[in-house]
N, C-alpha and C. Protein backbone atom coordinates (compact mmCIF):
# COMPACT_ATOMS: atom_id res chain seq x y z
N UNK A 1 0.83 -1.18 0.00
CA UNK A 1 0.00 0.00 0.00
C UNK A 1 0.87 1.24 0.00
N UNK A 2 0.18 2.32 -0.44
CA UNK A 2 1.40 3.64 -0.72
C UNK A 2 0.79 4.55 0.58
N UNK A 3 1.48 4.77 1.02
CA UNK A 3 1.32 5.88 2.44
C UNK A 3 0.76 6.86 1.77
N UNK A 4 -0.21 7.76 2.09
CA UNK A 4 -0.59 8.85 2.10
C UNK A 4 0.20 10.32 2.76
N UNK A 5 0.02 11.25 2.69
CA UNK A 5 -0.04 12.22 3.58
C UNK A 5 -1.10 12.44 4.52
N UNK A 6 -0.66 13.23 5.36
CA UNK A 6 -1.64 13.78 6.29
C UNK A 6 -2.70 14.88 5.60
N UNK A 7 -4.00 14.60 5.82
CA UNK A 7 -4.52 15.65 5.16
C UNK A 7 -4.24 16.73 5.99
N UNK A 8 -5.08 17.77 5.17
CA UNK A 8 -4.71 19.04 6.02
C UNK A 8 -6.16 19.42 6.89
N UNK A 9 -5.37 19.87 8.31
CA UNK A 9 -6.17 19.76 9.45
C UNK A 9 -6.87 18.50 9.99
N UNK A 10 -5.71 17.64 9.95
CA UNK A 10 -4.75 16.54 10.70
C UNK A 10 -4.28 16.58 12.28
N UNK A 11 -5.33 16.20 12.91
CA UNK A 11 -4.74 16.50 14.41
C UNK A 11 -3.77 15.46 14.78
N UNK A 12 -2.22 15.90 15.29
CA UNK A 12 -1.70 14.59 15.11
C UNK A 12 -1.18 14.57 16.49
N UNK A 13 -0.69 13.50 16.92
CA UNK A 13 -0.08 13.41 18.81
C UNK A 13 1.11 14.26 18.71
N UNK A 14 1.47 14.56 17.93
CA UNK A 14 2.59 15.79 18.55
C UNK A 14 1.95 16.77 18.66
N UNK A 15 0.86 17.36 18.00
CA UNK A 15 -0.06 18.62 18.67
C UNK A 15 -0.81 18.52 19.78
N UNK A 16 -1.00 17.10 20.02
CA UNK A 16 -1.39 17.37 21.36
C UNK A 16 -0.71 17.38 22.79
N UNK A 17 0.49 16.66 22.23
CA UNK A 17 1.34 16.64 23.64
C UNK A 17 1.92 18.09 23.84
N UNK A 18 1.75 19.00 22.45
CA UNK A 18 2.48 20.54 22.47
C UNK A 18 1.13 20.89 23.46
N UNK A 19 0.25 20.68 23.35
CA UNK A 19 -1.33 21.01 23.93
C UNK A 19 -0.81 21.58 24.93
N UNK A 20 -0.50 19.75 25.97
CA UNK A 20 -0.54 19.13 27.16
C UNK A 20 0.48 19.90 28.11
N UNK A 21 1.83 20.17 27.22
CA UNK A 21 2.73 20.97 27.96
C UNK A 21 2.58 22.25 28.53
N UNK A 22 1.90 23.00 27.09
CA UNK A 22 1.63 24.10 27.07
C UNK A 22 0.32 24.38 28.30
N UNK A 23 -0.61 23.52 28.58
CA UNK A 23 -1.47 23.33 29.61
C UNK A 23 -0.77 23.13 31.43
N UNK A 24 0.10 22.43 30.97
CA UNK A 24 0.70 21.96 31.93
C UNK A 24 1.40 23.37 32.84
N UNK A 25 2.08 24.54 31.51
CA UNK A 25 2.87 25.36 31.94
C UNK A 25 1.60 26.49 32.63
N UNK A 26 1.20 26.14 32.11
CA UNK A 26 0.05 27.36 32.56
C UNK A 26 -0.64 27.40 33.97
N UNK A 27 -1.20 25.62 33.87
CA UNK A 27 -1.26 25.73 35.58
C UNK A 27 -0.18 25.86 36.82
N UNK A 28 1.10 25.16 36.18
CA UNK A 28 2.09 25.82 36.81
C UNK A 28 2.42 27.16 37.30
N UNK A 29 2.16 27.50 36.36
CA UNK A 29 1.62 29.72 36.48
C UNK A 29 0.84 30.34 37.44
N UNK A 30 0.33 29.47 37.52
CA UNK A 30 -1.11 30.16 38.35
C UNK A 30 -0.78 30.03 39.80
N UNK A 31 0.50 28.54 40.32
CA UNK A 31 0.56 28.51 41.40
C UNK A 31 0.96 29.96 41.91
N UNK A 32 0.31 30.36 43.13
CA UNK A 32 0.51 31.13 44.15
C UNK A 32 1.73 31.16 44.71
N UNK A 33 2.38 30.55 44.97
CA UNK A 33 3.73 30.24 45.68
C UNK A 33 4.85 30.32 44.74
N UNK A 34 4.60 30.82 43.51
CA UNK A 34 5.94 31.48 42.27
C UNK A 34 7.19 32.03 42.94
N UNK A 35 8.03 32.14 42.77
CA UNK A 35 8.65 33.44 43.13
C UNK A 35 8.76 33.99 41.93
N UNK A 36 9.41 35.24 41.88
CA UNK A 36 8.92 36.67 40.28
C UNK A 36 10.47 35.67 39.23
N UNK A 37 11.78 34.58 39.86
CA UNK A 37 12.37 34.04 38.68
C UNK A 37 11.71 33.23 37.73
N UNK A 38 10.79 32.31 38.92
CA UNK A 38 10.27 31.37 38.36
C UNK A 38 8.95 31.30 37.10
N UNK A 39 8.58 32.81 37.80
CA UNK A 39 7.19 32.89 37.20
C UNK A 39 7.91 33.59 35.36
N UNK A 40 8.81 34.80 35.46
CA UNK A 40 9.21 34.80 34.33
C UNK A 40 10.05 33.54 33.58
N UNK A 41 10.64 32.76 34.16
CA UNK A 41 11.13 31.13 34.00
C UNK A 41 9.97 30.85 32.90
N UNK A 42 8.89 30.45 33.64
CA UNK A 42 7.41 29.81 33.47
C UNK A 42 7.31 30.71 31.75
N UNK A 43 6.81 32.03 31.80
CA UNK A 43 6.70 32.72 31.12
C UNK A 43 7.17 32.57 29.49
N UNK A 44 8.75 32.66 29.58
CA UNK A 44 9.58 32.37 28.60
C UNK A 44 9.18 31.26 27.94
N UNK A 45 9.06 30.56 28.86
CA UNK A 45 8.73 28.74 28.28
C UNK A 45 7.49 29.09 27.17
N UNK A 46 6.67 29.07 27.92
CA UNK A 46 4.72 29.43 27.86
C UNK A 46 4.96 30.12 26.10
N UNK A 47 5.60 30.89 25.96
CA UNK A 47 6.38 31.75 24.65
C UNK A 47 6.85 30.73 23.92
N UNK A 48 7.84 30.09 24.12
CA UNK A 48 8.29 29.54 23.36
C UNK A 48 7.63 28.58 22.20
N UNK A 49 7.03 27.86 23.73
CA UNK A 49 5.77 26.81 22.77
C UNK A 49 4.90 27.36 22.17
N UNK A 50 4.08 28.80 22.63
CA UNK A 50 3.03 29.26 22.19
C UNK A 50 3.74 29.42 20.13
N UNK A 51 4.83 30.03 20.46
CA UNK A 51 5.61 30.28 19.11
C UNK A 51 5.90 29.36 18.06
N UNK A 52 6.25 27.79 18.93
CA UNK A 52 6.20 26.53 17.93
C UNK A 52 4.98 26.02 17.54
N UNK A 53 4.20 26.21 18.27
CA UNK A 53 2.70 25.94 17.55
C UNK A 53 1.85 26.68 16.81
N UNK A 54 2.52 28.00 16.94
CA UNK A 54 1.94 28.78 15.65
C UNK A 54 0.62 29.87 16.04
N UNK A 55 0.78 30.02 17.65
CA UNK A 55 0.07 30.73 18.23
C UNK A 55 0.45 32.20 18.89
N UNK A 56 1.28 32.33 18.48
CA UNK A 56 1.99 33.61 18.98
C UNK A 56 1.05 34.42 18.70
């Protein structure tokens, strides 16, 4: 059989684990108990991914 491509708007498990992280960083964020490195730490990250997924 000949492989296809992915059609387009293709949800695939690497978009969702970008999801999951990106979810992940966020509730991390919210904790109360941050200190102001961690929370810009947090921040940067939160950016980064937002930027690889095309959500900036």
């Amino acid at each position: 059989m000949e492989k296809s491509e992915p059609s387009v708007g293709q949800y695939t498990c690497n978009e969702y684990r970008q999801e999951m992280i990106l979810l992940g960083l966020q509730k991390r964020l919210s904790s109360p108990d941050l200190t102001p490195e961690e929370k810009e730490s947090l921040l940067k990250e939160i950016a980064r991914n937002e930027q690889q997924m095309g959500i900036d």
